[in-house]
C-alpha atoms as a PDB file:
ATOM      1  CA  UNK A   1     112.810 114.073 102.022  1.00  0.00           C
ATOM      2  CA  UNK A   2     112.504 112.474  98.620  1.00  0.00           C
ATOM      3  CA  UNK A   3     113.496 113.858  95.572  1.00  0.00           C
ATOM      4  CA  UNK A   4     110.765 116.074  95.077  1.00  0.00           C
ATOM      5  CA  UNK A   5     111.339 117.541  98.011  1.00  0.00           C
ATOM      6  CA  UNK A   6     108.380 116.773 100.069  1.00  0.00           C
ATOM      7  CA  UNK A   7     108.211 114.897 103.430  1.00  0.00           C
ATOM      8  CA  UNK A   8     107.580 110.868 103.085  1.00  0.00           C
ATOM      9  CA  UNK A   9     104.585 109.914 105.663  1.00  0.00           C
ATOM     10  CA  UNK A  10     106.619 107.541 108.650  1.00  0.00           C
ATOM     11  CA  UNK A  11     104.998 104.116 107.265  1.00  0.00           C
ATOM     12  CA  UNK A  12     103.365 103.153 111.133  1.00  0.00           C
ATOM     13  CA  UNK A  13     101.556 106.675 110.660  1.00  0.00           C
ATOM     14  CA  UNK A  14     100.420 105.479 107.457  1.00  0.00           C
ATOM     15  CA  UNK A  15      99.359 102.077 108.498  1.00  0.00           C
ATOM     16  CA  UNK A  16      97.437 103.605 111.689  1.00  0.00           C
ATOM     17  CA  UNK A  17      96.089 106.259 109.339  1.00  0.00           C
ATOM     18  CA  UNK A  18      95.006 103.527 106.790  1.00  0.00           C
ATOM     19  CA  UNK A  19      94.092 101.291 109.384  1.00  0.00           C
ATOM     20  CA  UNK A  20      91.917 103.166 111.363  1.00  0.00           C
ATOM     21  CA  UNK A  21      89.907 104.318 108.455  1.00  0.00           C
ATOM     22  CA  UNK A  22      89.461 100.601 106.925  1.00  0.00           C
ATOM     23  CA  UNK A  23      88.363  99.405 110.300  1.00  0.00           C
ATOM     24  CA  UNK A  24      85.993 101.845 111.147  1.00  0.00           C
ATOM     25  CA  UNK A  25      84.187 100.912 107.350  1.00  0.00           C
ATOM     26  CA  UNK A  26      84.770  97.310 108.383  1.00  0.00           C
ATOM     27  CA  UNK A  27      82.534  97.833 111.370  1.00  0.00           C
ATOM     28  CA  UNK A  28      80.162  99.679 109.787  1.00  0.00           C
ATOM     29  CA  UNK A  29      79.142  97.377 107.316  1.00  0.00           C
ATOM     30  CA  UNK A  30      78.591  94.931 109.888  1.00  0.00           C
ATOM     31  CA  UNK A  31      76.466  96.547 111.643  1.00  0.00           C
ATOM     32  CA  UNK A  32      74.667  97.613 108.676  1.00  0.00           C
ATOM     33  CA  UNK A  33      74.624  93.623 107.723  1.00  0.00           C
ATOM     34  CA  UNK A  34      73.199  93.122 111.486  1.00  0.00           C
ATOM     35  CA  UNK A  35      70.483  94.927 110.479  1.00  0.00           C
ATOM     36  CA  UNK A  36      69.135  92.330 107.903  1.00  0.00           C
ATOM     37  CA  UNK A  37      68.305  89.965 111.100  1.00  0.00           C
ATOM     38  CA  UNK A  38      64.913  92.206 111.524  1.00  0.00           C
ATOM     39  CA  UNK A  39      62.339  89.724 110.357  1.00  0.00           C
ATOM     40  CA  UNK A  40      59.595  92.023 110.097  1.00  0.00           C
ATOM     41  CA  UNK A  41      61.635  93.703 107.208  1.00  0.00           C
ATOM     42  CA  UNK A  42      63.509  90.308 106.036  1.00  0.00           C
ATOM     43  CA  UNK A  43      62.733  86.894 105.208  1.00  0.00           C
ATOM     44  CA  UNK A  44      65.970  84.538 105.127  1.00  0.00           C
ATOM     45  CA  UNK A  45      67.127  80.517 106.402  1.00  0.00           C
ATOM     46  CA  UNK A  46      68.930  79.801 108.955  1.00  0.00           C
ATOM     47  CA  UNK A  47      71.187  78.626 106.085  1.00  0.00           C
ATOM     48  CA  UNK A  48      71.486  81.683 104.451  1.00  0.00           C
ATOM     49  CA  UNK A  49      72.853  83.106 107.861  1.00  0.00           C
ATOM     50  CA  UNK A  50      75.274  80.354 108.041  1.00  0.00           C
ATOM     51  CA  UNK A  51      76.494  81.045 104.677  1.00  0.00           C
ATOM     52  CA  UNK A  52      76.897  84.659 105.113  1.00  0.00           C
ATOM     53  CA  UNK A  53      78.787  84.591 108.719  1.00  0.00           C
ATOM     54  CA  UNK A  54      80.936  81.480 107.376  1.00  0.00           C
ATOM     55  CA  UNK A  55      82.233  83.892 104.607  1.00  0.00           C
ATOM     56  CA  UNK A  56      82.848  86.996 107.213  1.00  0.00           C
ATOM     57  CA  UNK A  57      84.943  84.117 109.340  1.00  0.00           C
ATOM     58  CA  UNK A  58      86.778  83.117 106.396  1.00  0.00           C
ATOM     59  CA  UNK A  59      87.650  86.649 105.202  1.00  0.00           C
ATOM     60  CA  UNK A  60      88.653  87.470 108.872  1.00  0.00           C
ATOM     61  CA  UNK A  61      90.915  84.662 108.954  1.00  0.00           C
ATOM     62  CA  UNK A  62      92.419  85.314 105.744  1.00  0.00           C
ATOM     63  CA  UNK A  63      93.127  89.195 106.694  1.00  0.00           C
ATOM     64  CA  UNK A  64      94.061  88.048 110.269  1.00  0.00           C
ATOM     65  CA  UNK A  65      96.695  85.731 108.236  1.00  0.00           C
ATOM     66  CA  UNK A  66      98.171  88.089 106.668  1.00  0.00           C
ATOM     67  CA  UNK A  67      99.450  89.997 109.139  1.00  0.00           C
ATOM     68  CA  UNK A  68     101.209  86.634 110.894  1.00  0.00           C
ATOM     69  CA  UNK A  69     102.867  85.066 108.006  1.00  0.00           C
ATOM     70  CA  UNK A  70     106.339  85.448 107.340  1.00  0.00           C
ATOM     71  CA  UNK A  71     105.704  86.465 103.456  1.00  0.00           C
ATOM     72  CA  UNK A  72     109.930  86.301 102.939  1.00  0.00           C
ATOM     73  CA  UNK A  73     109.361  82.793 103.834  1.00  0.00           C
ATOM     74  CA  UNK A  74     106.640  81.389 102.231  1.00  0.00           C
ATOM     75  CA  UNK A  75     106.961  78.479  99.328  1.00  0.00           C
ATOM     76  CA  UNK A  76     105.161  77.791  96.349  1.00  0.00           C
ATOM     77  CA  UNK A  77     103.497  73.839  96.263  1.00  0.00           C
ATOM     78  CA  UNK A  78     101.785  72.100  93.972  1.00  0.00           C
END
């Protein structure tokens, strides 16, 4: 209980609540970005495409990161 009185969420509920819901939007928006590949509709490079999926890669590496780092542990460098 905190001091107001009311029940704390567990923080793994949150996370799996959170989670869940940020995935799911995730995986819509790719699919929704699939959807640009119909060339009757579109018109786009092949380095436009490389552009766009390099930056998904980067931002799924960067997320994926996150969640393996030791943050306690990590220095500053110049």
């Amino acid at each position: 209980m905190t001091a107001s009185g009311a029940s704390r969420e567990p923080k793994a509920d949150a996370f799996k609540r959170i989670a869940e819901k940020r995935t799911a939007r995730v995986l819509e928006a790719l699919r929704l970005l699939g959807q640009c590949a119909n060339r009757r509709v579109y018109d786009y490079t092949d380095a436009q495409v490389a552009k766009i999926f390099g930056e998904v890669r980067r931002a799924v590496r960067d997320a994926e990161q996150r969640f393996s780092e030791d943050r306690k542990n990590v220095k500053f460098e110049l």
